[in-house]
N, C-alpha and C. Protein backbone atom coordinates (compact mmCIF):
# COMPACT_ATOMS: atom_id res chain seq x y z
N UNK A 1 62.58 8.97 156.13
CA UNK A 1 62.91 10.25 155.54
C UNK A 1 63.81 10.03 154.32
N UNK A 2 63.48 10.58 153.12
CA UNK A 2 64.42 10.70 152.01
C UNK A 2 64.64 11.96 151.76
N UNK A 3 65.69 12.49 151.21
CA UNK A 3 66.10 14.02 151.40
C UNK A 3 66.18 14.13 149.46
N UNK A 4 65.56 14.35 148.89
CA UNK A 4 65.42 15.61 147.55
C UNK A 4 67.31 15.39 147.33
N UNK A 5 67.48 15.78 146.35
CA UNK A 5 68.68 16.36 145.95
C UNK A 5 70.37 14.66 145.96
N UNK A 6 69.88 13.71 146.35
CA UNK A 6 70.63 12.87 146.58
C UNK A 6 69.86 11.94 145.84
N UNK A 7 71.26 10.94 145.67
CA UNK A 7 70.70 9.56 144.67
C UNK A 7 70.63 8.16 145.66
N UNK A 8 70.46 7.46 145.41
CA UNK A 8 69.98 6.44 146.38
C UNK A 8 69.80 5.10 144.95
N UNK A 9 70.22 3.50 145.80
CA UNK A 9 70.20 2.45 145.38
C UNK A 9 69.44 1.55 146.12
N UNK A 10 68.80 0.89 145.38
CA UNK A 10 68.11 -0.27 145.54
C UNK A 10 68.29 -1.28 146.70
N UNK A 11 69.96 -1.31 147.22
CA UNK A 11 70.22 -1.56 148.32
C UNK A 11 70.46 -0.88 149.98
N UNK A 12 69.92 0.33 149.60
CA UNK A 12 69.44 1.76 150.84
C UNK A 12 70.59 2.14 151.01
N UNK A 13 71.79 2.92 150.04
CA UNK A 13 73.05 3.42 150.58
C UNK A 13 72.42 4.63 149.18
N UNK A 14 72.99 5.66 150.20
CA UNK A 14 72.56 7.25 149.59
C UNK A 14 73.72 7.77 148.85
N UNK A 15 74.04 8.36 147.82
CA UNK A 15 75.23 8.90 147.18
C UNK A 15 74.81 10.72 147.38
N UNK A 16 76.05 11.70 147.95
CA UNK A 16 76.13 13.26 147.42
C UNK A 16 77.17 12.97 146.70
N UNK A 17 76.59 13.85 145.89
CA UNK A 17 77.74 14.48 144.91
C UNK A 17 78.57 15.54 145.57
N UNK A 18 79.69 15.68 145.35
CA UNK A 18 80.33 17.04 146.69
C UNK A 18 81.20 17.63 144.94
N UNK A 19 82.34 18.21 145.44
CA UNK A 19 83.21 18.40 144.24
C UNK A 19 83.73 18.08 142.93
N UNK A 20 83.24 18.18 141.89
CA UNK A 20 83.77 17.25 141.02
C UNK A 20 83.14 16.12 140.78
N UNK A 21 83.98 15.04 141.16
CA UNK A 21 83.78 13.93 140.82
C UNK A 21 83.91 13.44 141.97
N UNK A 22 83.83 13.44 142.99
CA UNK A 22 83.98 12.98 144.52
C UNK A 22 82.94 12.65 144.96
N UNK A 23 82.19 12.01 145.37
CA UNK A 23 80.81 11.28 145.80
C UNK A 23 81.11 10.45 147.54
N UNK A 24 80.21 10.99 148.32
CA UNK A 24 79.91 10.86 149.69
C UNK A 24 78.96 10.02 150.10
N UNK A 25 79.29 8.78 150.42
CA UNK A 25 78.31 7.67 150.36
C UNK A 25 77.84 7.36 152.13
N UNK A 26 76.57 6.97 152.03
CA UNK A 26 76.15 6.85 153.52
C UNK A 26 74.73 5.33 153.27
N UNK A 27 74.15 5.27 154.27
CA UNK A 27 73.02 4.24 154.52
C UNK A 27 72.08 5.38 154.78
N UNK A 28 71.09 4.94 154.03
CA UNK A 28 69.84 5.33 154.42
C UNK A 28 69.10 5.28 155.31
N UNK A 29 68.09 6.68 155.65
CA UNK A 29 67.74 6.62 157.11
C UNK A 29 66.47 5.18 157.41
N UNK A 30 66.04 4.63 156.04
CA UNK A 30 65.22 3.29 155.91
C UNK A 30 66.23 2.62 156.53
N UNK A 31 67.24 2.36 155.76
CA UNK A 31 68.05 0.96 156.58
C UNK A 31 68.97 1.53 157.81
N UNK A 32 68.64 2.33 158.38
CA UNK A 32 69.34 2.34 159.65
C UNK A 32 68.13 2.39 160.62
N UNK A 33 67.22 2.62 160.10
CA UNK A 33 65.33 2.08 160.99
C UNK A 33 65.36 0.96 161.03
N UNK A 34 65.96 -0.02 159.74
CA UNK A 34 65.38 -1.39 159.83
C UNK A 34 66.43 -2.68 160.63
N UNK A 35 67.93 -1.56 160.71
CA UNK A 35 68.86 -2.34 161.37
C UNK A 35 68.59 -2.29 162.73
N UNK A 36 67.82 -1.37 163.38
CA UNK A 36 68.09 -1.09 164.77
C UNK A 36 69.45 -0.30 165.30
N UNK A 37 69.51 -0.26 166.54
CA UNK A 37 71.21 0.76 166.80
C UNK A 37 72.61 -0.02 166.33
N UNK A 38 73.12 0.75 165.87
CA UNK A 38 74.32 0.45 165.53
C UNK A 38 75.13 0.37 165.90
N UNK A 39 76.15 -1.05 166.22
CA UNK A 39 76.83 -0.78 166.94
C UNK A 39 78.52 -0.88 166.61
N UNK A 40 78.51 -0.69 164.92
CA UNK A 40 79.85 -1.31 164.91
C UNK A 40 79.88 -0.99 163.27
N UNK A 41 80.25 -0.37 162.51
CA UNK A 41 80.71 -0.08 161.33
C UNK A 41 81.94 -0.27 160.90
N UNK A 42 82.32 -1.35 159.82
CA UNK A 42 83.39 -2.00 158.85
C UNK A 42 83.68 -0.92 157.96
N UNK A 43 84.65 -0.44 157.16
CA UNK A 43 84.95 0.63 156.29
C UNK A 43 86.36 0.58 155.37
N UNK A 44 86.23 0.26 154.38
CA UNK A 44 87.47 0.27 153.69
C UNK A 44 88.49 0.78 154.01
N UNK A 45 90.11 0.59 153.72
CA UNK A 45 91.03 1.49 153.15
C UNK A 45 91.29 2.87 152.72
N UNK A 46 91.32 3.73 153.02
CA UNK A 46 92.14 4.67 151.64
C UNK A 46 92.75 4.30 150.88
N UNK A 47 92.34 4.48 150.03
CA UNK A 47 93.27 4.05 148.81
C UNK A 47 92.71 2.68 147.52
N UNK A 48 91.97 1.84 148.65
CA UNK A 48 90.93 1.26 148.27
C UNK A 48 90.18 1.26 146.31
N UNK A 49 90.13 0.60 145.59
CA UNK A 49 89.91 0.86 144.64
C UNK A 49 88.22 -0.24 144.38
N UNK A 50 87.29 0.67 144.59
CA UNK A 50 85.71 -0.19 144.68
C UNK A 50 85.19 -0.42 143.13
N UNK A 51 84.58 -1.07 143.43
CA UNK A 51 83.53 -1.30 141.63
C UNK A 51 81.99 -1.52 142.11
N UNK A 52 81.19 -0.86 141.21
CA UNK A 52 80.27 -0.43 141.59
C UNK A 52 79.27 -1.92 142.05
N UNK A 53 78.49 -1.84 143.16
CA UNK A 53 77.96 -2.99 143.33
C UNK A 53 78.53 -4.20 144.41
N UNK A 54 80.10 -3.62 144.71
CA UNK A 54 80.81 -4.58 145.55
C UNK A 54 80.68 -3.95 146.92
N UNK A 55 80.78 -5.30 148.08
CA UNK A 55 80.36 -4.99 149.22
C UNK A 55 81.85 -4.19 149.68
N UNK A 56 81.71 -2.79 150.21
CA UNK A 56 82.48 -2.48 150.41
C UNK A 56 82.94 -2.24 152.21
N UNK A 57 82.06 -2.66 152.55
CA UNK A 57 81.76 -2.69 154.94
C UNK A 57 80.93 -3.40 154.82
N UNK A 58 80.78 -3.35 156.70
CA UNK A 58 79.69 -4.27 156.95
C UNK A 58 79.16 -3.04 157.87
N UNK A 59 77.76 -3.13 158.46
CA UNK A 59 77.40 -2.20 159.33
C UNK A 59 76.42 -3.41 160.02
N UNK A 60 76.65 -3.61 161.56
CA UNK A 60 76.47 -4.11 162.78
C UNK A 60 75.53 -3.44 163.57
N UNK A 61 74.11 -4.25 163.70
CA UNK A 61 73.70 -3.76 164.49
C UNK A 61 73.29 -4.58 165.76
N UNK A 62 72.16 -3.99 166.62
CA UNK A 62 72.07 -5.06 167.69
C UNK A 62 70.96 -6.07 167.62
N UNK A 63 70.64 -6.16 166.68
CA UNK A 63 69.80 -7.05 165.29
C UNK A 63 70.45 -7.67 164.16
N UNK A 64 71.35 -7.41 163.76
CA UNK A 64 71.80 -8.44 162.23
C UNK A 64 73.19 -7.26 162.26
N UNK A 65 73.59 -8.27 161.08
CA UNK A 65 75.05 -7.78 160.17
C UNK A 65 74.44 -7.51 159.12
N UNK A 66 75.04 -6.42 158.49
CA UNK A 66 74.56 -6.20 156.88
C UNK A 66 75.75 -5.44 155.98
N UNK A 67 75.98 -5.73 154.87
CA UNK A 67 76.82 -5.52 153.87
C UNK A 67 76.25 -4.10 153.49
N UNK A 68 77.50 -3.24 152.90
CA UNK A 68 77.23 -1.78 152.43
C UNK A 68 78.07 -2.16 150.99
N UNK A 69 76.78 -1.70 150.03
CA UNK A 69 77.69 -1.80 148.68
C UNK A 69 78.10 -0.78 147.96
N UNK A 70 79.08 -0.84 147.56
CA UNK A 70 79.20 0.28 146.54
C UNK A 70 78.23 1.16 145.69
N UNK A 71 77.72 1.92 145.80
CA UNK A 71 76.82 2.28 144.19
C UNK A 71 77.59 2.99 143.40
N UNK A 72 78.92 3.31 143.39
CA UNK A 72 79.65 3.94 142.37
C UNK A 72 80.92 3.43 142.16
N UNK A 73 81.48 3.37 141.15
CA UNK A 73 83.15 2.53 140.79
C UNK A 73 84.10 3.78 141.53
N UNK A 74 85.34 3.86 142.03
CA UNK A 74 86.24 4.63 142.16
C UNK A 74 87.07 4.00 143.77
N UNK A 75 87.74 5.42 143.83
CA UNK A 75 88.98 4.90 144.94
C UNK A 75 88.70 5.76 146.08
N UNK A 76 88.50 5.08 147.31
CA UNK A 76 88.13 6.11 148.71
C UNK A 76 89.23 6.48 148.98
N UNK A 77 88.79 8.07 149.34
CA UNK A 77 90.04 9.09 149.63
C UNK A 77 89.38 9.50 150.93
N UNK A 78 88.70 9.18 151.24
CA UNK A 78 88.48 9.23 152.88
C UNK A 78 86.79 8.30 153.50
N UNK A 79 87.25 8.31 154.62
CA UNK A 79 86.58 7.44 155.64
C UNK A 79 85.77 8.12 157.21
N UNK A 80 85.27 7.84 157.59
CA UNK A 80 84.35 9.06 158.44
C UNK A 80 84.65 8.51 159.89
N UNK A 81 85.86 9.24 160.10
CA UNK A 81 86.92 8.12 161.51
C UNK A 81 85.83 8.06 162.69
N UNK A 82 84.72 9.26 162.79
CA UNK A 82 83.68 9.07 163.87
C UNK A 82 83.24 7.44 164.31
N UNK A 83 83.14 6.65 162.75
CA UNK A 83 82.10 5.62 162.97
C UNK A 83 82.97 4.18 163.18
N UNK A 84 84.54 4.06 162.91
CA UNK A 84 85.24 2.95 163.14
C UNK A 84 86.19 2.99 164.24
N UNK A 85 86.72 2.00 165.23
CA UNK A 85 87.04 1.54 166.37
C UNK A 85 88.50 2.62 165.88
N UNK A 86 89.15 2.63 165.13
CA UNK A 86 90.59 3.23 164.76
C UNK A 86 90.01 4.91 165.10
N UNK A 87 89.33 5.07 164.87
CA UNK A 87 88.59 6.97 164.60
C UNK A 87 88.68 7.67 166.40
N UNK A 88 88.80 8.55 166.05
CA UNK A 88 89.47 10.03 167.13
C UNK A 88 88.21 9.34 168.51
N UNK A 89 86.88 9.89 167.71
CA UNK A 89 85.85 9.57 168.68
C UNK A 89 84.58 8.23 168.19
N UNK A 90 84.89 7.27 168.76
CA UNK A 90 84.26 6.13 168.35
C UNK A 90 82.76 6.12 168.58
N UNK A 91 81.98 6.38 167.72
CA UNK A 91 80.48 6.95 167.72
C UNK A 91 79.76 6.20 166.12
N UNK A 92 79.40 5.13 165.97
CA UNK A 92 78.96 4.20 165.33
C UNK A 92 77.08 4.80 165.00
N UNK A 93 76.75 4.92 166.26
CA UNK A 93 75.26 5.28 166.37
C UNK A 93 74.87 6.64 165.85
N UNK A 94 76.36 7.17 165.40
CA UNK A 94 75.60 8.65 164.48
C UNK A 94 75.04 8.33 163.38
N UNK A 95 74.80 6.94 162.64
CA UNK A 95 74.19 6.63 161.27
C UNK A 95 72.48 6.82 161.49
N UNK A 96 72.40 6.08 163.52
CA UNK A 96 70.84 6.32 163.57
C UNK A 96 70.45 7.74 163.86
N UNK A 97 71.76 8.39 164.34
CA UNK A 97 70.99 9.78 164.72
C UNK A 97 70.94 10.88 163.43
N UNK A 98 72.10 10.49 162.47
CA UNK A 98 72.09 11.32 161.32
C UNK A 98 72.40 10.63 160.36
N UNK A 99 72.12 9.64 159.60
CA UNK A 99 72.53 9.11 158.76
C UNK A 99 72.40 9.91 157.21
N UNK A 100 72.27 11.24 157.10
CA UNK A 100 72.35 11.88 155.64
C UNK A 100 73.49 12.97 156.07
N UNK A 101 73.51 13.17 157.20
CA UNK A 101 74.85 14.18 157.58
C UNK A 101 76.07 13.87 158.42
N UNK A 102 75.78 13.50 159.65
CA UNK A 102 77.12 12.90 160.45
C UNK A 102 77.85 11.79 160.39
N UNK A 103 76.58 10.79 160.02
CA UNK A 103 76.42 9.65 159.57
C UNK A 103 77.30 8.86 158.24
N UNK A 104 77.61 9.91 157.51
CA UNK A 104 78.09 9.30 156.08
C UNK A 104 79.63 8.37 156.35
N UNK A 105 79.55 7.73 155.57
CA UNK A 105 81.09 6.32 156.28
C UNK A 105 81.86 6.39 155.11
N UNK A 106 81.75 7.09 153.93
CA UNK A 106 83.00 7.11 153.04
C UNK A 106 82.62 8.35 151.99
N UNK A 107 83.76 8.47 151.32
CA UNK A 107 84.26 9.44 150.22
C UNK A 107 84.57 8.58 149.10
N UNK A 108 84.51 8.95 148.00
CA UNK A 108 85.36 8.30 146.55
C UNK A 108 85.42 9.20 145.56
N UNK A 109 86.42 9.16 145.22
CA UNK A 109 86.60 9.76 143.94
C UNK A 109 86.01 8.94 142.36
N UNK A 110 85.21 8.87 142.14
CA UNK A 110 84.30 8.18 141.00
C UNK A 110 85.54 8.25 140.04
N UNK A 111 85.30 6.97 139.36
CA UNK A 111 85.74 6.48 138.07
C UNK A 111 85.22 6.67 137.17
N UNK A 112 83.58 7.01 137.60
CA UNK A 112 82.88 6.50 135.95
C UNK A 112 81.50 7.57 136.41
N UNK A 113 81.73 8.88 136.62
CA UNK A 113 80.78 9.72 136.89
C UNK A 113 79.38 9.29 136.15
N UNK A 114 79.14 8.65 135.24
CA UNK A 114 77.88 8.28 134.44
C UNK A 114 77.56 7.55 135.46
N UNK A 115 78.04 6.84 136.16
CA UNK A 115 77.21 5.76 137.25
C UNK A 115 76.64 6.04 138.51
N UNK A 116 77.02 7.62 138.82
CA UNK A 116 76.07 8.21 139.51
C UNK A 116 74.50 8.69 139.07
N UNK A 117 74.68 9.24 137.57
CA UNK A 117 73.53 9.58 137.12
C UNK A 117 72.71 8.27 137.00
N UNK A 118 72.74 7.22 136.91
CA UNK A 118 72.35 6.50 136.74
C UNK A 118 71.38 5.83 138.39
N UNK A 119 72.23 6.39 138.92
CA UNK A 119 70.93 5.88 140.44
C UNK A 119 69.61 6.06 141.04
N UNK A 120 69.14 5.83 141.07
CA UNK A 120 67.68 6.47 141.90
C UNK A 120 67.27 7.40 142.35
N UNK A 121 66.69 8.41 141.78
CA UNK A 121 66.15 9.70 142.54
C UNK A 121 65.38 9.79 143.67
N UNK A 122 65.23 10.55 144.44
CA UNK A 122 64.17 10.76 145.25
C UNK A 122 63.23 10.03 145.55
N UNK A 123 62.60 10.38 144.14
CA UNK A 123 60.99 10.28 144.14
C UNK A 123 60.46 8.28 144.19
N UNK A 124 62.21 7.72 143.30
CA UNK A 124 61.98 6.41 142.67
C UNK A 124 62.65 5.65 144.01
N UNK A 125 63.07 6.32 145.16
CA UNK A 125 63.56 5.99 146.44
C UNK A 125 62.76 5.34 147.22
N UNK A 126 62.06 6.52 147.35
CA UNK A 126 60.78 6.60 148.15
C UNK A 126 59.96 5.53 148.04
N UNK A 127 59.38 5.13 146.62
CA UNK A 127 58.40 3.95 146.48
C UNK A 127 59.05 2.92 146.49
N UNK A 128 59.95 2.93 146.35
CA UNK A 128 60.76 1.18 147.11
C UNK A 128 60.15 0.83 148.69
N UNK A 129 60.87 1.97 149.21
CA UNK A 129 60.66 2.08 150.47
C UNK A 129 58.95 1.75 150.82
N UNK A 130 58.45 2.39 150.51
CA UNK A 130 56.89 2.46 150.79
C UNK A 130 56.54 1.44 150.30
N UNK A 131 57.05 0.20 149.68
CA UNK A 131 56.70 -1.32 148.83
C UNK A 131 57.48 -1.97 150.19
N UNK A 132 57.83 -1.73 150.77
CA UNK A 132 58.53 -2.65 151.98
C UNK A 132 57.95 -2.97 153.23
């Protein structure tokens, strides 16, 4: 499933745009099919200062480890406490059950708003995916 209206990278992590300049980053529902269940999500800092392209977690499944990269430069101002061992209710496996809504594992405040426009639409999502 790819959802219209969101940008997406080459390495299957989905960007919303929310307020401003604030961007809501998650894994795609491709790479949370191809990880299997999840059992363990890595997640930066607050405060954290990313550059676009750098591994910023790891996401664990009961199949492989895999790196989550940045697709946008800026500083996380929040973290999605559902999915890490520190968080209220420790629930990792909401990436396979919702990975475009419950699912999402960080916030940032973008540095360089041009580097969102710059990501993958929909449509140019999709045929990656369907080449795999």
């Amino acid at each position: 499933m790819v959802i219209e209206g969101l940008k997406y990278t080459k390495d299957h992590e989905w960007v919303r745009l929310l307020e401003g300049d604030v961007a809501e980053i998650g894994i795609t529902d491709f790479a949370q099919d191809q990880l299997g269940d999840i059992v363990f999500v890595e997640v930066p800092e607050v405060g954290r200062v990313l550059a676009k392209g750098e591994a910023l977690g790891v996401v664990e499944s009961v199949k492989t480890v895999s790196d989550i990269f940045s697709p946008v430069s800026g500083e996380v101002i929040e973290t999605n406490s559902k999915l890490h061992e520190d968080g209220d209710e420790f629930t990792p496996e909401l990436i396979n059950e919702s990975p475009y809504e419950e699912g999402w594992i960080l916030r940032v405040k973008m540095s360089d708003p041009q580097e969102y426009k710059e990501l993958l639409d929909a449509e140019s999502y999709k045929a990656i995916t369907e080449e795999a």
